[in-house]
PDB file of N, CA and C in Angstrom:
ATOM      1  N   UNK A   1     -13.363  32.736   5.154  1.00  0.00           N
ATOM      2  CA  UNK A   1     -13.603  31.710   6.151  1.00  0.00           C
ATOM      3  C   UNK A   1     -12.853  30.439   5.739  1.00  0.00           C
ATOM      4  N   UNK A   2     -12.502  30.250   6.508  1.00  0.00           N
ATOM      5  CA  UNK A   2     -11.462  28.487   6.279  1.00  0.00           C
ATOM      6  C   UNK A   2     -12.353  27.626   6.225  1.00  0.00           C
ATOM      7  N   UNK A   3     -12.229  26.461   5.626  1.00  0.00           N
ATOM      8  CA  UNK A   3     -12.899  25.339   5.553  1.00  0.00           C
ATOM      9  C   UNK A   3     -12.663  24.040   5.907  1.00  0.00           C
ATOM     10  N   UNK A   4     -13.360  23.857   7.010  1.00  0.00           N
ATOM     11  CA  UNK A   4     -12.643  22.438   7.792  1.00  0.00           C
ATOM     12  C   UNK A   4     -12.534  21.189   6.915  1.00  0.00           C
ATOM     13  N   UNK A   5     -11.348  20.547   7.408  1.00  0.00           N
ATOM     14  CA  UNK A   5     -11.151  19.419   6.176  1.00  0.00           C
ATOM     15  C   UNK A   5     -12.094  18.383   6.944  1.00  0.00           C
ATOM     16  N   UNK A   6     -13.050  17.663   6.049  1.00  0.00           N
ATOM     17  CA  UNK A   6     -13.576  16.463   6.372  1.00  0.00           C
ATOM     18  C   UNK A   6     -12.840  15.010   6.946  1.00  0.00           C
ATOM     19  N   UNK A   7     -13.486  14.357   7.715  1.00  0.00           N
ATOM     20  CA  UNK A   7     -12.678  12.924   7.847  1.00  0.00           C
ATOM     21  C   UNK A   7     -13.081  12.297   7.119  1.00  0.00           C
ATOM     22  N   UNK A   8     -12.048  11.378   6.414  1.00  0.00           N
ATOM     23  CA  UNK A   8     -12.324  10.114   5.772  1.00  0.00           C
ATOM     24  C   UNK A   8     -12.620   9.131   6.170  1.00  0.00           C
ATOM     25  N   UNK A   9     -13.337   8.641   6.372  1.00  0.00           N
ATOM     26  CA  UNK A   9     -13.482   7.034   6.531  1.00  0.00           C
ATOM     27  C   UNK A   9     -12.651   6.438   6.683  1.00  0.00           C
ATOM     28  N   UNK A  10     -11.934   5.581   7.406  1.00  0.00           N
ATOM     29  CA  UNK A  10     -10.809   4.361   6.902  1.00  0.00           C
ATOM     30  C   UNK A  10     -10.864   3.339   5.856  1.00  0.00           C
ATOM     31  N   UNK A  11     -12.466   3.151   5.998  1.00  0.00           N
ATOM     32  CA  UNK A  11     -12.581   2.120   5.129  1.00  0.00           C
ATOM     33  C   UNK A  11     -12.449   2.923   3.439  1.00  0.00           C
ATOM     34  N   UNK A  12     -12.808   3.930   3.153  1.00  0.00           N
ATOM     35  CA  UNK A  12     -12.996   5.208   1.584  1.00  0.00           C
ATOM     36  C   UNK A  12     -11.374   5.345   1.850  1.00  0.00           C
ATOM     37  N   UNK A  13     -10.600   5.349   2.749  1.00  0.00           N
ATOM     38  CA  UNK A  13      -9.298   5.831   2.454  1.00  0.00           C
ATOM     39  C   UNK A  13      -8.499   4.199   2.385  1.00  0.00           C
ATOM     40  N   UNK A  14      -8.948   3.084   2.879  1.00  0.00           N
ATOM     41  CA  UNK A  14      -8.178   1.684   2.209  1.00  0.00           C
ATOM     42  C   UNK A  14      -8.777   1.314   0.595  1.00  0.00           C
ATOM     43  N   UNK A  15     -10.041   1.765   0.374  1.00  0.00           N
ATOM     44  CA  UNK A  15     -10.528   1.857  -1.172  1.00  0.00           C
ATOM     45  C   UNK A  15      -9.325   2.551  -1.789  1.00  0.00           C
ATOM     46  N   UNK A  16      -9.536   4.050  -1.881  1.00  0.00           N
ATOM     47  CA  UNK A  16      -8.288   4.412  -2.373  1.00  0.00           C
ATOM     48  C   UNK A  16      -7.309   4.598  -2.687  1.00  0.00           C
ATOM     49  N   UNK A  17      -6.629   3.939  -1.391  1.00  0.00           N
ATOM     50  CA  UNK A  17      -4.767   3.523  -1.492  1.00  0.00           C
ATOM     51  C   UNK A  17      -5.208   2.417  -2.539  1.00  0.00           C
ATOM     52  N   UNK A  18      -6.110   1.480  -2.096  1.00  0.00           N
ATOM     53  CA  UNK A  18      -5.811   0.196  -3.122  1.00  0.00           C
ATOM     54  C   UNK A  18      -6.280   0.275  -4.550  1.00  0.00           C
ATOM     55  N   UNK A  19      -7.082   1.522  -5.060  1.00  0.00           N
ATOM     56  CA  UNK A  19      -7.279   2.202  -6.150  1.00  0.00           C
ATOM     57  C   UNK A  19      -5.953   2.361  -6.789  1.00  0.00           C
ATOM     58  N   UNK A  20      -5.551   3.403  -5.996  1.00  0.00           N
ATOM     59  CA  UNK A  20      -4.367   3.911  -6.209  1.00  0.00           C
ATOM     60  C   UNK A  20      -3.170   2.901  -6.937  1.00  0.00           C
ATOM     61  N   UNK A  21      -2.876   1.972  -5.938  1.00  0.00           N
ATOM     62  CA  UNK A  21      -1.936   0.718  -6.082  1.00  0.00           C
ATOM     63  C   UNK A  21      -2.343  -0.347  -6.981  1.00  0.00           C
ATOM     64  N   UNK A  22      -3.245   0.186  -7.523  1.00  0.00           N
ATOM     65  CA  UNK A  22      -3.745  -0.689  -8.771  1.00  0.00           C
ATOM     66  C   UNK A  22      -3.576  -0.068 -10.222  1.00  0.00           C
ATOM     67  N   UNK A  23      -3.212   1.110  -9.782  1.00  0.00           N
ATOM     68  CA  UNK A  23      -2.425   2.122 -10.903  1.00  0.00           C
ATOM     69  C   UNK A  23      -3.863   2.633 -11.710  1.00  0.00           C
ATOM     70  N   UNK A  24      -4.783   3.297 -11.238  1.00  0.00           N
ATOM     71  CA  UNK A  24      -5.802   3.732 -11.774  1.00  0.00           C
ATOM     72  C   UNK A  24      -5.245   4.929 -11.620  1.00  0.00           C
ATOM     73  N   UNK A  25      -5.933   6.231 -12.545  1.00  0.00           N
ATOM     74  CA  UNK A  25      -5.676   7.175 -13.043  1.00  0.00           C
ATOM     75  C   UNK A  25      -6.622   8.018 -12.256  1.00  0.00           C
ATOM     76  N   UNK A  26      -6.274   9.166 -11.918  1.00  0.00           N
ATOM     77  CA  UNK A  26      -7.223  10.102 -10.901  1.00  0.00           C
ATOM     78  C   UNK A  26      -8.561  10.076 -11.676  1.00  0.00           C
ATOM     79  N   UNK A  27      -9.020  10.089 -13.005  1.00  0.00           N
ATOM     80  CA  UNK A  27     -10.414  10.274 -13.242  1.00  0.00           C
ATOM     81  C   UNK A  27     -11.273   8.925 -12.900  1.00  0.00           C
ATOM     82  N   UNK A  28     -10.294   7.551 -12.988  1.00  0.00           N
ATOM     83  CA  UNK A  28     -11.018   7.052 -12.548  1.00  0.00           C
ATOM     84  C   UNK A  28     -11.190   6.361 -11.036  1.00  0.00           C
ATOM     85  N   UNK A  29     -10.147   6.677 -10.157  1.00  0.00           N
ATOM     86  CA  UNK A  29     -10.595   6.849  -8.707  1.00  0.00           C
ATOM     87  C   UNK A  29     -11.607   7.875  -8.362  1.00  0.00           C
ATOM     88  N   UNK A  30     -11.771   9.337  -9.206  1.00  0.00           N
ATOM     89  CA  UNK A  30     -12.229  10.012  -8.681  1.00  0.00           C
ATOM     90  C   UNK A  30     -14.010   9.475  -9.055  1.00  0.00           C
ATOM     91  N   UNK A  31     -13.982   8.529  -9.925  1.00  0.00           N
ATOM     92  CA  UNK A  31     -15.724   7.962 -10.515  1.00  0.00           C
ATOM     93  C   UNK A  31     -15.851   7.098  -9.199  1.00  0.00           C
ATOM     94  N   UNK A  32     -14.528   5.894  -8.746  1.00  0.00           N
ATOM     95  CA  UNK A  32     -15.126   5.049  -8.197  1.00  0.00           C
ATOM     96  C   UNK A  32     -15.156   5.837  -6.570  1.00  0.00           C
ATOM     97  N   UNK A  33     -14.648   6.549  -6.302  1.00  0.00           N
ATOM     98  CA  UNK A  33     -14.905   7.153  -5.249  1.00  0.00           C
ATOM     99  C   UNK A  33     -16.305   7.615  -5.123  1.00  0.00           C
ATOM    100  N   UNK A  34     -17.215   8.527  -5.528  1.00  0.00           N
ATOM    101  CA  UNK A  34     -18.197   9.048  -6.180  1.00  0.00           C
ATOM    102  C   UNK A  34     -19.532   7.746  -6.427  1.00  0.00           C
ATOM    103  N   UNK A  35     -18.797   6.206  -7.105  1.00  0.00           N
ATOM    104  CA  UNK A  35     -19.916   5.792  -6.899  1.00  0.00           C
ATOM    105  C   UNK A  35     -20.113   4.649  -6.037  1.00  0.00           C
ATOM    106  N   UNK A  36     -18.718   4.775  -5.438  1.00  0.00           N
ATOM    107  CA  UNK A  36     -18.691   3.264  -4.034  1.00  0.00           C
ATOM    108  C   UNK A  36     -19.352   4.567  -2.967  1.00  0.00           C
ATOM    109  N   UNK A  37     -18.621   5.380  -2.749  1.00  0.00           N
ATOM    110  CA  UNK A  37     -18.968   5.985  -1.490  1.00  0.00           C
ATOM    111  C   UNK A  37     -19.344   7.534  -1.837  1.00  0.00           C
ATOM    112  N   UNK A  38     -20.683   7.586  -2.179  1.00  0.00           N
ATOM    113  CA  UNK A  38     -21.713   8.707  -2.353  1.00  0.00           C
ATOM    114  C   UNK A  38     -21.112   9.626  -1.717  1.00  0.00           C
ATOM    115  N   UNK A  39     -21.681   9.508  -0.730  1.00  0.00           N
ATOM    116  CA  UNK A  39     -21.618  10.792   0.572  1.00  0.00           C
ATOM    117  C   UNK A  39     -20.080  11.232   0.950  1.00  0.00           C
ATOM    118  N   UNK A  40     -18.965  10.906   0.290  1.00  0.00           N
ATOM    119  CA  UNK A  40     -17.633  11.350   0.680  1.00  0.00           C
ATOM    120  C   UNK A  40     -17.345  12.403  -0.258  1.00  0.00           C
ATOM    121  N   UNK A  41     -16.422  12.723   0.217  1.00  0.00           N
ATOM    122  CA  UNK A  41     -15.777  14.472  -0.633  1.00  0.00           C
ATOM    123  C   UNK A  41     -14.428  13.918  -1.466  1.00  0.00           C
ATOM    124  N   UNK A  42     -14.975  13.950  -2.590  1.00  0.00           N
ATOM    125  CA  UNK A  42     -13.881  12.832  -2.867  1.00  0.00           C
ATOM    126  C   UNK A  42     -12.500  13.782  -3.213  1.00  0.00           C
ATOM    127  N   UNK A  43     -12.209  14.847  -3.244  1.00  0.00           N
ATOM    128  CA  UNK A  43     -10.863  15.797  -2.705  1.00  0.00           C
ATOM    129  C   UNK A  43     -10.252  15.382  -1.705  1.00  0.00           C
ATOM    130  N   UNK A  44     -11.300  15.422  -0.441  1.00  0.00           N
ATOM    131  CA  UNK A  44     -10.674  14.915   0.744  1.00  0.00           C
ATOM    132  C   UNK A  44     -10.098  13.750   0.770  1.00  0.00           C
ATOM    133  N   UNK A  45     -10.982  12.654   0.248  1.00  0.00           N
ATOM    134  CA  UNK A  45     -10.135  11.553   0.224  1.00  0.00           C
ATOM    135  C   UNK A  45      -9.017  11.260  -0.821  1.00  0.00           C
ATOM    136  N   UNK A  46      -8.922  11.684  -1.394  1.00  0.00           N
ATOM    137  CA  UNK A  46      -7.645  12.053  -2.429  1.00  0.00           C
ATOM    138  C   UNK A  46      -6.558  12.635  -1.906  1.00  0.00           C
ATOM    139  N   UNK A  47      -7.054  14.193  -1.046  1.00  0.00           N
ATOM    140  CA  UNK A  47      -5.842  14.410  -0.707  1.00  0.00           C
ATOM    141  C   UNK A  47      -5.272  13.864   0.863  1.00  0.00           C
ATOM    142  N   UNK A  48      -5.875  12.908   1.413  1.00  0.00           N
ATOM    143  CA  UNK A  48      -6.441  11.732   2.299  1.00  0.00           C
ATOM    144  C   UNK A  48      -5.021  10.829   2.262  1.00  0.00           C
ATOM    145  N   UNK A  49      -5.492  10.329   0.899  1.00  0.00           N
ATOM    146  CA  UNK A  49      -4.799   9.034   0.592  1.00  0.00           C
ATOM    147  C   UNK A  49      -2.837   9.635   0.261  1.00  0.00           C
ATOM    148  N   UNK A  50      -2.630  10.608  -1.014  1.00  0.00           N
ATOM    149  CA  UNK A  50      -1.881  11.143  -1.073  1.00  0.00           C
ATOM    150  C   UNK A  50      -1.041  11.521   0.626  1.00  0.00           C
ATOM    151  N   UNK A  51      -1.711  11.622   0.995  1.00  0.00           N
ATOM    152  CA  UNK A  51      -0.999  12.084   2.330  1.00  0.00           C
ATOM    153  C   UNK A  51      -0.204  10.590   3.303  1.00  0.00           C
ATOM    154  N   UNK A  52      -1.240   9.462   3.212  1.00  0.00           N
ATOM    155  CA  UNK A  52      -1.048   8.090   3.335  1.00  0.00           C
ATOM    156  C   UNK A  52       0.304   7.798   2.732  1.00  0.00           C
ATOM    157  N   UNK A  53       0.048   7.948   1.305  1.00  0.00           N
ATOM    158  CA  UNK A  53       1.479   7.599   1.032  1.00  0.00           C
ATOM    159  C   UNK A  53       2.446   8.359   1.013  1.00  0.00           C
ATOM    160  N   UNK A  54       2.805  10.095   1.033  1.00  0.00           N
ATOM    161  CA  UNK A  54       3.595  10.625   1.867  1.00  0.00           C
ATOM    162  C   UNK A  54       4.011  10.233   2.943  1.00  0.00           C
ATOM    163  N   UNK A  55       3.544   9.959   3.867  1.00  0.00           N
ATOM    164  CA  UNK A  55       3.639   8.981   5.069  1.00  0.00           C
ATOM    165  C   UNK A  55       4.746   8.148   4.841  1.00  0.00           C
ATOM    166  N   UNK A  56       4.289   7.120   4.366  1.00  0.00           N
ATOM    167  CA  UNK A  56       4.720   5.764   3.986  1.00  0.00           C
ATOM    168  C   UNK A  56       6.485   6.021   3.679  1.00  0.00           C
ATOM    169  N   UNK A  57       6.039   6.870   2.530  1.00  0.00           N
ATOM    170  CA  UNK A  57       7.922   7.384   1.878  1.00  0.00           C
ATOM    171  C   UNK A  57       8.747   7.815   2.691  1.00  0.00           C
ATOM    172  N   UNK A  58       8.557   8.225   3.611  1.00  0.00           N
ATOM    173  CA  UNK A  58       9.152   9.299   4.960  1.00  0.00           C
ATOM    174  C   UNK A  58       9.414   8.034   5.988  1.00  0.00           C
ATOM    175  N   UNK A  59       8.619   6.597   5.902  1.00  0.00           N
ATOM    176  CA  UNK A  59       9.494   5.417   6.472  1.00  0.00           C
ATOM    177  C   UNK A  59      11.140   5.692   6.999  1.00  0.00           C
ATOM    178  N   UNK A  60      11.720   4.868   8.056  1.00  0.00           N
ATOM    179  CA  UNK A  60      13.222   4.850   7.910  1.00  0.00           C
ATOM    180  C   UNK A  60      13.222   3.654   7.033  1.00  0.00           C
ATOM    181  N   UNK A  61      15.130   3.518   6.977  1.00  0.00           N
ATOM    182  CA  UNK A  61      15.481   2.429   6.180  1.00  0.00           C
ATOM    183  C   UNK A  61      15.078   1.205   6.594  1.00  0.00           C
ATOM    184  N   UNK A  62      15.433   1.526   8.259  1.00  0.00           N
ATOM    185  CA  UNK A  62      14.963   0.220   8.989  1.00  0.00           C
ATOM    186  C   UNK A  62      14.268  -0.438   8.919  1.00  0.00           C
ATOM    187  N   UNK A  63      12.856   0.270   8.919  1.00  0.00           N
ATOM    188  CA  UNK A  63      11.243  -0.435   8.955  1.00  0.00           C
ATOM    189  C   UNK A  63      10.928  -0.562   7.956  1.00  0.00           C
ATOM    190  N   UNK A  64      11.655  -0.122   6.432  1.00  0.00           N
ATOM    191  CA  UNK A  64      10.999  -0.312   5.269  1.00  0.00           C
ATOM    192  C   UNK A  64      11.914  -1.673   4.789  1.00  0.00           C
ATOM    193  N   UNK A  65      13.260  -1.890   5.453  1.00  0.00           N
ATOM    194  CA  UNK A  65      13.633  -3.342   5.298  1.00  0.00           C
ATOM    195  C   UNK A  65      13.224  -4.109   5.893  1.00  0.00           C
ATOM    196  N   UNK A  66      12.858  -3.863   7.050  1.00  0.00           N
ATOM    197  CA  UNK A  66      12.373  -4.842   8.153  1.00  0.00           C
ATOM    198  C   UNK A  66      10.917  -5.310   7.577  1.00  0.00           C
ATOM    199  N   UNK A  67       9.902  -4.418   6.857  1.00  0.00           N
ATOM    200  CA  UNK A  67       8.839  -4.787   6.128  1.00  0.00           C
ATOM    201  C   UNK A  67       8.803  -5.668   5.362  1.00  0.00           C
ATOM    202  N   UNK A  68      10.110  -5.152   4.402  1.00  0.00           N
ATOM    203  CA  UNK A  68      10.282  -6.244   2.984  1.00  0.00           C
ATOM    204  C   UNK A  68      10.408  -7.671   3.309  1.00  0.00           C
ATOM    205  N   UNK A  69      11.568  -7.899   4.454  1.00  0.00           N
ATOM    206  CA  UNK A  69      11.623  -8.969   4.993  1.00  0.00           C
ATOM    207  C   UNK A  69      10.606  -9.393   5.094  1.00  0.00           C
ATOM    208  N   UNK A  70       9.984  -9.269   6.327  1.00  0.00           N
ATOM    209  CA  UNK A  70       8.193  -9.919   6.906  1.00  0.00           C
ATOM    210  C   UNK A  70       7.675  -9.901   5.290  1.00  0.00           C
ATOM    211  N   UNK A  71       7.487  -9.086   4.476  1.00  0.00           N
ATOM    212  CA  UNK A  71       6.561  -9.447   3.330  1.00  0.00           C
ATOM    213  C   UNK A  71       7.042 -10.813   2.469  1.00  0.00           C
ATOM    214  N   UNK A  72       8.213 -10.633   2.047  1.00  0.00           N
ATOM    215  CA  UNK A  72       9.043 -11.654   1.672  1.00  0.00           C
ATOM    216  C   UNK A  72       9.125 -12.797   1.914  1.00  0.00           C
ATOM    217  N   UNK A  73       8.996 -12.901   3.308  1.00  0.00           N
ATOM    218  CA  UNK A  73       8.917 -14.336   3.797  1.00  0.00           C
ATOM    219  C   UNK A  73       7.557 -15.042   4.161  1.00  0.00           C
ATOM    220  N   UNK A  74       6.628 -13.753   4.339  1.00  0.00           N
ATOM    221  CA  UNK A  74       5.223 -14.712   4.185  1.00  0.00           C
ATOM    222  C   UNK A  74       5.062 -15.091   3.176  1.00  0.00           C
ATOM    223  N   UNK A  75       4.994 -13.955   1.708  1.00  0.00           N
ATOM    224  CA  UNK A  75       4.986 -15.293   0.645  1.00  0.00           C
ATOM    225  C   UNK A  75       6.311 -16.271   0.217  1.00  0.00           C
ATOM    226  N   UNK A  76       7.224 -16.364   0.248  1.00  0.00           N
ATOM    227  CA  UNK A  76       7.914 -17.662   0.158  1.00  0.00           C
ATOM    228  C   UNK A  76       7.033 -18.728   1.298  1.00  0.00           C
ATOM    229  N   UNK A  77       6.350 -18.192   2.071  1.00  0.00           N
ATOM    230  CA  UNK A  77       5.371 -19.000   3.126  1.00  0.00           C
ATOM    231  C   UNK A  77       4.481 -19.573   2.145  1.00  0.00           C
ATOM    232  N   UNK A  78       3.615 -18.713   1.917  1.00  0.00           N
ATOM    233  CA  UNK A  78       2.695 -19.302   0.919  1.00  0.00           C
ATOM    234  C   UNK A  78       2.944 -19.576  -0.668  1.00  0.00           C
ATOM    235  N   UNK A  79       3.822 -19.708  -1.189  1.00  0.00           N
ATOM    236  CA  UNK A  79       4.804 -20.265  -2.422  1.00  0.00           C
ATOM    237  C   UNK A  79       4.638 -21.378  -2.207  1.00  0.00           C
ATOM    238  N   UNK A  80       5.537 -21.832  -0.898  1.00  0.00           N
ATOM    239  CA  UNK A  80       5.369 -22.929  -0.467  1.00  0.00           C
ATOM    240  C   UNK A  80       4.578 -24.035  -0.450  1.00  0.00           C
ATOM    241  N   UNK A  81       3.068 -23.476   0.106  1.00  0.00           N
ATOM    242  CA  UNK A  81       1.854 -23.626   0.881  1.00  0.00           C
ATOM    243  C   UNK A  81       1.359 -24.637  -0.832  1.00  0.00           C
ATOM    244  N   UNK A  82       1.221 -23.761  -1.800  1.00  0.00           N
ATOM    245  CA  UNK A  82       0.596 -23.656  -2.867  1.00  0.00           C
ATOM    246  C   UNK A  82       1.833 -24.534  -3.951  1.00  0.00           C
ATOM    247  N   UNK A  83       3.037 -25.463  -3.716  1.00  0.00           N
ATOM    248  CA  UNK A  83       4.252 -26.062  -4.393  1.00  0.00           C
ATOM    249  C   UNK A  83       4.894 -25.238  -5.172  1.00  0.00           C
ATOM    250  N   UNK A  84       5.135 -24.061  -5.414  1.00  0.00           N
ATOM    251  CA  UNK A  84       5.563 -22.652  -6.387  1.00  0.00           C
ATOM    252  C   UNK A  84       6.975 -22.653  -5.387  1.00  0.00           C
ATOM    253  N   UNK A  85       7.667 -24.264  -6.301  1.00  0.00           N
ATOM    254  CA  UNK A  85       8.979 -23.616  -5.463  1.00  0.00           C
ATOM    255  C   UNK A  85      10.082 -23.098  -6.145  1.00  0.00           C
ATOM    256  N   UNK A  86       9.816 -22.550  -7.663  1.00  0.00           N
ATOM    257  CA  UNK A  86      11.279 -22.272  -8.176  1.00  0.00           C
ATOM    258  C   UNK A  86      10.905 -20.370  -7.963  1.00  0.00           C
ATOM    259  N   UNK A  87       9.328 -19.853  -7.596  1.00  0.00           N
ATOM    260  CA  UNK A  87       9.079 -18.785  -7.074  1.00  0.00           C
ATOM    261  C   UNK A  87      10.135 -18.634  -5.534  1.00  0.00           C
ATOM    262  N   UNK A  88       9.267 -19.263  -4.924  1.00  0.00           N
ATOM    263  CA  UNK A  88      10.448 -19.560  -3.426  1.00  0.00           C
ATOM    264  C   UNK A  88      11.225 -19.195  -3.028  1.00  0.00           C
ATOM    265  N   UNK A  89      12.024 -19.941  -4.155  1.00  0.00           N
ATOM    266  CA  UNK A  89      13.440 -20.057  -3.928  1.00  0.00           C
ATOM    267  C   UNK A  89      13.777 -18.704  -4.388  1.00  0.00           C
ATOM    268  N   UNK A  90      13.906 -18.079  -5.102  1.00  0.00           N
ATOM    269  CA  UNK A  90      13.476 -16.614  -5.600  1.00  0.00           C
ATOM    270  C   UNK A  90      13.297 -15.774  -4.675  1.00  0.00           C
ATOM    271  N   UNK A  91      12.031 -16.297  -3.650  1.00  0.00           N
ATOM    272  CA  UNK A  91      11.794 -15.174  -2.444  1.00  0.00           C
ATOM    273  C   UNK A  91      13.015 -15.628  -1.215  1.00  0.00           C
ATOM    274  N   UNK A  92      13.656 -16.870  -1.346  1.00  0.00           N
ATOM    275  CA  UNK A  92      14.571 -17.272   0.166  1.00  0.00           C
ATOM    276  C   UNK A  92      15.870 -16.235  -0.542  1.00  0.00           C
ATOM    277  N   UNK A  93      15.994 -16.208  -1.889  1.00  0.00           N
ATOM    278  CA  UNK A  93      17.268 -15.188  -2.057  1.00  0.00           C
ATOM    279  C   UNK A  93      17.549 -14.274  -1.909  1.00  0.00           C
ATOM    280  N   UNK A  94      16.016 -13.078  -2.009  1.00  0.00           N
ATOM    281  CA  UNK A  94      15.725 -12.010  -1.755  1.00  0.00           C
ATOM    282  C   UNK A  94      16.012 -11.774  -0.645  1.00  0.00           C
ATOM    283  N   UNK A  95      14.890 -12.602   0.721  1.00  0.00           N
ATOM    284  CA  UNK A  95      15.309 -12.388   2.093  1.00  0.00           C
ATOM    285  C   UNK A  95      17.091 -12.469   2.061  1.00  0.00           C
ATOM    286  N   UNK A  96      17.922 -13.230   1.551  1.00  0.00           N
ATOM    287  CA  UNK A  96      19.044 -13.484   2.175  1.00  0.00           C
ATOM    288  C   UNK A  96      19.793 -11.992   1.395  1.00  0.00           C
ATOM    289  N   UNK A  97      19.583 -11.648   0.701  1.00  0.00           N
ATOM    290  CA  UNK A  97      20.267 -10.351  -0.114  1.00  0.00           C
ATOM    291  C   UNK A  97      19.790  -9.348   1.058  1.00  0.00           C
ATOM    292  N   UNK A  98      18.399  -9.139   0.990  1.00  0.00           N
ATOM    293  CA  UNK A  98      18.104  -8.221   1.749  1.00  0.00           C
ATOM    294  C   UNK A  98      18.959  -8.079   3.630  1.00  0.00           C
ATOM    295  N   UNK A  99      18.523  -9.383   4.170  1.00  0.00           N
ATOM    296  CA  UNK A  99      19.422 -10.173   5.431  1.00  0.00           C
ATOM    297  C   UNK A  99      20.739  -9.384   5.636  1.00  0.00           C
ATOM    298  N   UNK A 100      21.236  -9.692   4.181  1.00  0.00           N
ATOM    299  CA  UNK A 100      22.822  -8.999   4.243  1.00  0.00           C
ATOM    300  C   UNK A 100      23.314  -7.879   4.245  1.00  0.00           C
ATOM    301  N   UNK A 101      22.413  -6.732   3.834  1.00  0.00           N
ATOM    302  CA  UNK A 101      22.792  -5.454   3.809  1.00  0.00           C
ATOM    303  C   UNK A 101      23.177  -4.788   4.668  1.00  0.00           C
ATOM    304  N   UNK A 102      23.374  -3.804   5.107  1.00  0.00           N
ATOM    305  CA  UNK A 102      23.531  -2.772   6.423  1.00  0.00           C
ATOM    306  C   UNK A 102      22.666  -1.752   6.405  1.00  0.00           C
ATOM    307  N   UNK A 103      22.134  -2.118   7.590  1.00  0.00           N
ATOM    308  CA  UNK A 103      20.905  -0.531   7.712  1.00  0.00           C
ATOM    309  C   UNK A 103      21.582   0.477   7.741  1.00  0.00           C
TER     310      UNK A 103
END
């Protein structure tokens, strides 16, 4: 008999990417999974999240520059915001390197 895959939560599968992206090690996503969110299968959300960022990698060039940009320039936004301007200036070079390339 096959076994239907469970849904994750969105909210147990943004825990985990950001587990993940915090460079924790599967034993210990697989604790905090287990003791933030009891009632989840924490396989599923593992192989959940894994799949998330499969996703992500499979991006085009386009939207994953077009991202960097937008990311880039909100914080040189808030660099700003906060006087962190030799950071800044750092992020206005990036955008302009990035700016210049060819998709």
């Amino acid at each position: 008999m096959k076994k239907t895959p469970q849904t994750v939560s969105p909210d147990t599968l943004k825990a985990c990417l950001k587990w993940i992206l915090e460079a924790n090690d599967e034993r210990d996503i697989r604790e905090a999974i287990r003791t933030t969110y009891p009632d989840a299968d924490e396989q599923a959300v593992l192989d959940a999240a894994v799949k998330e960022i499969e996703a992500i990698g499979n991006e085009s060039g386009d939207f994953t520059r077009g991202w960097a940009l937008a990311a880039t320039r909100e914080l040189v936004r808030k660099m700003i915001e906060v006087g962190d301007f030799a950071n800044a200036m750092r992020g206005i070079k990036q955008v302009a390197e990035l700016a210049g390339k060819d998709a």
